[in-house]
Protein backbone atom coordinates (compact mmCIF):
# COMPACT_ATOMS: atom_id res chain seq x y z
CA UNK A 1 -3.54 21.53 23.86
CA UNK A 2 -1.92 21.25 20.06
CA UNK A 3 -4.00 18.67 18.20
CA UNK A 4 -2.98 14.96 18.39
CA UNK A 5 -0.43 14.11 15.70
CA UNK A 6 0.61 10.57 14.57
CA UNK A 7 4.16 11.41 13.55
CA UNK A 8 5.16 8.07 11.57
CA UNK A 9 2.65 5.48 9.66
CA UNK A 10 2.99 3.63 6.19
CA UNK A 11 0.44 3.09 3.54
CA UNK A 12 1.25 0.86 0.60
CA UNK A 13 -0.63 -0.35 -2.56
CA UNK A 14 0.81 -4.01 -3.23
CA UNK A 15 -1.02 -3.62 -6.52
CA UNK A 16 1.16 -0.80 -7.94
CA UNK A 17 4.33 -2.20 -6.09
CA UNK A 18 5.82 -4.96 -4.01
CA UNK A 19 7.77 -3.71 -0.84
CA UNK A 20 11.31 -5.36 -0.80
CA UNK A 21 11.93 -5.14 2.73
CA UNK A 22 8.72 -8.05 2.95
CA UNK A 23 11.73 -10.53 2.24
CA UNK A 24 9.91 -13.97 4.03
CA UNK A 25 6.79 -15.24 5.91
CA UNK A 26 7.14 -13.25 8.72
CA UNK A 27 5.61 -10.02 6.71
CA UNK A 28 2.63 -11.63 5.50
CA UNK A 29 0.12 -10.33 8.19
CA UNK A 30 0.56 -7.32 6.61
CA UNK A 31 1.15 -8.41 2.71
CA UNK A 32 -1.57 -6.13 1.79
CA UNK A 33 -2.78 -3.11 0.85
CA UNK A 34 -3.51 -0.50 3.42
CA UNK A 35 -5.16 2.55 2.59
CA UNK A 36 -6.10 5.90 4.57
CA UNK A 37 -9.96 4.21 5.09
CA UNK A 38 -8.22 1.38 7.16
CA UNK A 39 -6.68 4.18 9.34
CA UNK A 40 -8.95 6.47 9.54
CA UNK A 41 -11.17 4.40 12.31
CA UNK A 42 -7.91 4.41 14.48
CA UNK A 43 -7.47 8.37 14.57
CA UNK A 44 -10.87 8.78 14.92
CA UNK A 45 -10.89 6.26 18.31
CA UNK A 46 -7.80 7.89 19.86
CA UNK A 47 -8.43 12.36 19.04
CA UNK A 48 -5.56 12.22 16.17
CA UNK A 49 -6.63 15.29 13.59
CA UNK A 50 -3.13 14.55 12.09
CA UNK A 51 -0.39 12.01 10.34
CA UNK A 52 2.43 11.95 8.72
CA UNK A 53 3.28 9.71 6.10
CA UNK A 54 6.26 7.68 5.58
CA UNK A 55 8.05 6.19 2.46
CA UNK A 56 8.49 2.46 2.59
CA UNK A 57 10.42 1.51 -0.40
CA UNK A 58 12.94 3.54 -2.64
CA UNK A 59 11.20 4.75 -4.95
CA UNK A 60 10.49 8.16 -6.23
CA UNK A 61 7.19 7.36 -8.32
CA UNK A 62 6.05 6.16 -4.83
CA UNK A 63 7.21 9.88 -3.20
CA UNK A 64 4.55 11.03 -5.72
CA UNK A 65 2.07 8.35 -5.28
CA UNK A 66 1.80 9.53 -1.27
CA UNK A 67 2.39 13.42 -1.80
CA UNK A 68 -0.81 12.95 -4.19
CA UNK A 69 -2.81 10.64 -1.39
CA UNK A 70 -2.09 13.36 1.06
CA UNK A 71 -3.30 16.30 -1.27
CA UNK A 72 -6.94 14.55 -1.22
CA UNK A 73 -6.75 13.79 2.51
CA UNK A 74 -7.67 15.78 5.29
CA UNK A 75 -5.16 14.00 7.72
CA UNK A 76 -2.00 13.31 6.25
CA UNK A 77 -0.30 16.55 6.99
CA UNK A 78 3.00 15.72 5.80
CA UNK A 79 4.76 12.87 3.67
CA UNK A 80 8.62 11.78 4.19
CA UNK A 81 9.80 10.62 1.20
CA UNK A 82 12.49 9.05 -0.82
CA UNK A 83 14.94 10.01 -3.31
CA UNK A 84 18.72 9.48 -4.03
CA UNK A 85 20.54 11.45 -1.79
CA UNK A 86 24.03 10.29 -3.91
CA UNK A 87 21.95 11.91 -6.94
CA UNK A 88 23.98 14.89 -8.09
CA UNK A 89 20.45 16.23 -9.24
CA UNK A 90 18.78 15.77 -6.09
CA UNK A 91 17.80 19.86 -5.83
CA UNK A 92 16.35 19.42 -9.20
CA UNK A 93 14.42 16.39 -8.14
CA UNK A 94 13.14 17.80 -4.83
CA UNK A 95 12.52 21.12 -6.64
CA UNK A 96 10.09 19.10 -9.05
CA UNK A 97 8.50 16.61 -6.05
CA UNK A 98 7.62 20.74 -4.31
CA UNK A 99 6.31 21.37 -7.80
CA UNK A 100 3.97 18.16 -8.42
CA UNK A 101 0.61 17.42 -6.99
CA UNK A 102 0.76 17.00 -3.25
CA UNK A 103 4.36 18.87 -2.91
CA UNK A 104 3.24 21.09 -0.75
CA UNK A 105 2.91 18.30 2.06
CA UNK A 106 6.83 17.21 1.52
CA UNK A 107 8.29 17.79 4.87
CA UNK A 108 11.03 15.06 4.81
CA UNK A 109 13.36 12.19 3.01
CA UNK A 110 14.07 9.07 4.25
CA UNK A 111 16.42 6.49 3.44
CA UNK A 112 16.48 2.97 4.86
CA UNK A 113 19.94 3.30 5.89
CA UNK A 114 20.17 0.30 8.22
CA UNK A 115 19.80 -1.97 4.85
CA UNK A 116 23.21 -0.64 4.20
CA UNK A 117 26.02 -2.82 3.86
CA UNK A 118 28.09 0.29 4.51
CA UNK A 119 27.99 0.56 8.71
CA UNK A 120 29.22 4.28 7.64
CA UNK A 121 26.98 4.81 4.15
CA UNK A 122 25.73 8.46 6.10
CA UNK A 123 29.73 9.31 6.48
CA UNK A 124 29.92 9.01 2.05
CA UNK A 125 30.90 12.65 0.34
CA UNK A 126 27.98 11.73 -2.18
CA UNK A 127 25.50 10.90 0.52
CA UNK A 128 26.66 14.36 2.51
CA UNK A 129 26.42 16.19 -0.58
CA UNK A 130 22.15 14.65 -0.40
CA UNK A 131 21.68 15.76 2.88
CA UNK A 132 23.27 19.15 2.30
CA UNK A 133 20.41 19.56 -0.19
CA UNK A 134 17.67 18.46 2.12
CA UNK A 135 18.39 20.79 4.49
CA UNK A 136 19.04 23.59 1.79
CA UNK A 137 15.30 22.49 0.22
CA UNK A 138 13.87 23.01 3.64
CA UNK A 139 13.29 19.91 5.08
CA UNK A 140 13.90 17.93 7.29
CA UNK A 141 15.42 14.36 7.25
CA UNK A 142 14.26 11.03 8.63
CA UNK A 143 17.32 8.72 9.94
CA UNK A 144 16.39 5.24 10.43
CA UNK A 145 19.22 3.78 11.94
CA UNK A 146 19.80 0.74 14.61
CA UNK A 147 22.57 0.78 17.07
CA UNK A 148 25.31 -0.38 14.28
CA UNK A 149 24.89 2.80 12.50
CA UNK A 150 24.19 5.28 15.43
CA UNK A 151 27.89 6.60 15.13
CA UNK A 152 28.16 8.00 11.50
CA UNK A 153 24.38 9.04 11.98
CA UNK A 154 26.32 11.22 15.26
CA UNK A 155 28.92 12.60 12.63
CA UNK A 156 25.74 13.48 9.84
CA UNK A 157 23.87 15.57 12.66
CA UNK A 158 27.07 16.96 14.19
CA UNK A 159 28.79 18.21 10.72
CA UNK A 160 25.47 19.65 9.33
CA UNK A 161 24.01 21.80 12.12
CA UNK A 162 21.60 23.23 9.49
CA UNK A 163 19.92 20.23 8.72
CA UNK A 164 17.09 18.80 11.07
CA UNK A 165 17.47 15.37 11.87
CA UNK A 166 14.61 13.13 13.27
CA UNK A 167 15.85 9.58 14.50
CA UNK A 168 13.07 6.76 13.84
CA UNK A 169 12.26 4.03 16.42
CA UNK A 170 14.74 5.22 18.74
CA UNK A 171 16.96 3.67 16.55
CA UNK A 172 15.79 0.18 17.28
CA UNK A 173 17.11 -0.75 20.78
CA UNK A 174 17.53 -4.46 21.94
CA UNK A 175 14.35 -5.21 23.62
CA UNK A 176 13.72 -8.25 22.79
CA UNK A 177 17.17 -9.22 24.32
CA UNK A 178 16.79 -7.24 27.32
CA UNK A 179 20.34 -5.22 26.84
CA UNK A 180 20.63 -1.48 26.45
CA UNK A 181 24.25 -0.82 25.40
CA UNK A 182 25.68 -0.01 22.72
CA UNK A 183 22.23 1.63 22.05
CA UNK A 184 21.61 3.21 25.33
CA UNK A 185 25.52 5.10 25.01
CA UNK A 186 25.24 6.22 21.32
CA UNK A 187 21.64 7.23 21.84
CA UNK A 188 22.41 9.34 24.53
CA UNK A 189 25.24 10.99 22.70
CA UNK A 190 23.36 12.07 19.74
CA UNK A 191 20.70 13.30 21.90
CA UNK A 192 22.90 16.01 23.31
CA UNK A 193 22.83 17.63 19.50
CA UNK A 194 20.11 20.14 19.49
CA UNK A 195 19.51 19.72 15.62
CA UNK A 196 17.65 16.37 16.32
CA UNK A 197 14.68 14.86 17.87
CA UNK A 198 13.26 11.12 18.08
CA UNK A 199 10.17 9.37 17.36
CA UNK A 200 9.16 7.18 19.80
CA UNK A 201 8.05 4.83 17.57
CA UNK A 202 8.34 1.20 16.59
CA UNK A 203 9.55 -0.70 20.14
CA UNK A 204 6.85 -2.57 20.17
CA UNK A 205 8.50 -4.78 16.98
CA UNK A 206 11.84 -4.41 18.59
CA UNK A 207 9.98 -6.68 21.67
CA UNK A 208 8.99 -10.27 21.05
CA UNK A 209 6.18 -10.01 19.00
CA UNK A 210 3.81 -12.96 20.45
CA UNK A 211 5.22 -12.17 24.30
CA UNK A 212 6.21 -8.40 24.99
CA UNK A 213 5.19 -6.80 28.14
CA UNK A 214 4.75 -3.21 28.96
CA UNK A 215 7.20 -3.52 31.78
CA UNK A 216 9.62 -5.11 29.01
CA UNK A 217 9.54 -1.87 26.66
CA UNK A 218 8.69 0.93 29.15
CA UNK A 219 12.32 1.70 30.39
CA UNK A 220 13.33 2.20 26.89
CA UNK A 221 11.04 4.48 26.44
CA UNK A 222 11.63 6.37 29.58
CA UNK A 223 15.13 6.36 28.70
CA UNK A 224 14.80 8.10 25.04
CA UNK A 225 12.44 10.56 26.94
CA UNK A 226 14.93 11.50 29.54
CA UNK A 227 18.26 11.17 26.91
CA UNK A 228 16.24 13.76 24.91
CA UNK A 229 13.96 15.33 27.09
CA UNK A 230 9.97 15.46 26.57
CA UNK A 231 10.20 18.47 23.88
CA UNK A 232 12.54 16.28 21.68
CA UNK A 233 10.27 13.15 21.48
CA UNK A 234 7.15 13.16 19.10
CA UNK A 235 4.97 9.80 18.80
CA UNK A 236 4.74 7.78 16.48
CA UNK A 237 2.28 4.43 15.82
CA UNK A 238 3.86 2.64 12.90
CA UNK A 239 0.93 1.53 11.50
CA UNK A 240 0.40 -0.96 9.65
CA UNK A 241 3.76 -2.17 10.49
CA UNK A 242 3.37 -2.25 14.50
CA UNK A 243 0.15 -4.76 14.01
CA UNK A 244 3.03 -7.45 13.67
CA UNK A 245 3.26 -7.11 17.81
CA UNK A 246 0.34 -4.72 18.43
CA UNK A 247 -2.64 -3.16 17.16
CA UNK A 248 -3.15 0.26 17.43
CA UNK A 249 -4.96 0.58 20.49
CA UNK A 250 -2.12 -1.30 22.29
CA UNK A 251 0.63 1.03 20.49
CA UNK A 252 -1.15 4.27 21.66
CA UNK A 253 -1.89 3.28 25.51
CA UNK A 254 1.77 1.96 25.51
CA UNK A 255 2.84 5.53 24.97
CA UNK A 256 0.38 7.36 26.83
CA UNK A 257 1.27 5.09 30.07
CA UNK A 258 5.22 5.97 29.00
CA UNK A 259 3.88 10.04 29.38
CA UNK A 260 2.38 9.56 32.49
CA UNK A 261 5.28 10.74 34.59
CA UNK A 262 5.37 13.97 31.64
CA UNK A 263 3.17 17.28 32.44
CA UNK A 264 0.39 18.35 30.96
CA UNK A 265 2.58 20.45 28.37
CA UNK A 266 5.16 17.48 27.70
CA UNK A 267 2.58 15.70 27.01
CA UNK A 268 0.69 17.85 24.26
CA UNK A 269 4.18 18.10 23.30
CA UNK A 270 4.78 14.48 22.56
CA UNK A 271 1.27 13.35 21.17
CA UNK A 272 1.31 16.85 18.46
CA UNK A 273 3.48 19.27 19.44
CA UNK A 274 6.94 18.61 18.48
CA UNK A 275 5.92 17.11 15.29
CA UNK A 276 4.06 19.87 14.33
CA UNK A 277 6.69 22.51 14.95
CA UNK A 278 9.84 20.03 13.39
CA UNK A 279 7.86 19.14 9.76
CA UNK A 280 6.34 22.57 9.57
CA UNK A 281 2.94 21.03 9.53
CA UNK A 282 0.47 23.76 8.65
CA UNK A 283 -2.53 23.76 10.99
């Protein structure tokens, strides 16, 4: 079996920077600072050798803050970062992110394009022009989309076939309202592009926080794993984020009871595999 991988978690220091997106009350469980200590005791409980880190605000000087965390950890395997895929000097910039402490464990950008007033931002010649760079830098590229923005996301993975593309959160389907469509259409289109896979990550905040049920998110996942079959779909926890409906345990047993209809493979596959083999993660 590949080692267990957490594909997607966040780690912020509120002392170095505010995150934006904590825009009201609701965010202040988790208005702190989380570091790879509070983690740690998660992996250990649940066999996870592996992470990898995701951005959480736009900011390059963070990029570097979490490619130099994950040069003095023996977990974080890879970091998704940020920077300005309009930037006409976005090879230069990646160039010196591979070059700077910790570059070695870039494996992927990010950009939170659902805070787009543009439903189409990912369609832009300027934001093409970024991802064209990504994928000519070697890695791979993060989408975090909801169901609003699925369709230019389809154009992005269908017009650069040389470009991975991993979808967060399943783009964010409508569980808390029970409904599947648009979501459950678009998803399944993009899944039948073989240049990207999807985290099965983050339904748990997509639920009612205070009231989800497992029966309530299940068929989502089930869906995401049959749109894009089990070698397509790597897990994610979305820690510290996910404790807003969840704690980890909760977030991990969700997904393991999703895999129980997956073999043996699919499911080494899902829990390490995929994730491993689509950020390059050394072993």
């Amino acid at each position: 079996m590949p080692r267990r991988i957490d594909a997607h978690h966040h780690l912020w220091d509120l002392t170095r920077r505010e995150q934006p997106w904590m825009d009201g009350p609701w965010a202040d469980p988790i208005r702190r600072t989380f570091t790879p200590r509070d983690l740690a005791p998660h992996l250990d409980a649940h066999g996870i050798g592996a992470t990898v880190l995701v951005q959480s605000s736009s900011s390059l000087e963070e990029t570097r803050e979490l490619l130099a965390l994950a040069e003095g950890s023996g977990r974080i395997a890879g970091v998704v970062g940020w920077a300005d895929l309009t930037d006409p000097r976005l090879r230069e910039v990646l160039a010196s992110l591979a070059a700077g402490p910790g570059g070695r464990r870039l494996v992927g950008l990010r950009h939170q394009v659902q805070d787009e007033p543009d439903a189409h931002w990912l369609a832009r010649r300027d934001v093409r022009r970024g991802l064209a760079a990504v994928a000519a830098a070697g890695l791979v590229y993060d989408l975090l989309v909801t169901p609003r923005e699925l369709p230019s996301a389809i154009d992005a993975v269908r017009e650069l076939p040389e470009l991975r593309f991993v979808l967060d959160h399943a783009a964010k389907p409508p569980v808390a309202a029970g409904e599947r469509e648009p979501w459950g259409r678009r998803l399944a289109a993009l899944a039948t592009l073989p240049n990207v896979v999807c985290k099965l990550s983050g339904l748990v905040t997509e639920a009612s926080w205070d009231s989800w049920r497992s029966e309530q998110i299940l068929p989502y996942a089930w869906y995401v794993l049959d749109a894009f079959g089990p070698g397509r779909v790597l897990f994610g926890s979305d820690w510290p984020v996910c404790t807003l409906a969840a704690p980890y345990d909760e977030v991990v047993a969700l997904a393991e009871r999703a895999a129980l209809r997956l073999t043996e493979d699919e499911r080494g596959a899902l829990f390490g595999g995929t994730a491993a083999e689509v950020y390059g993660l050394a072993g």
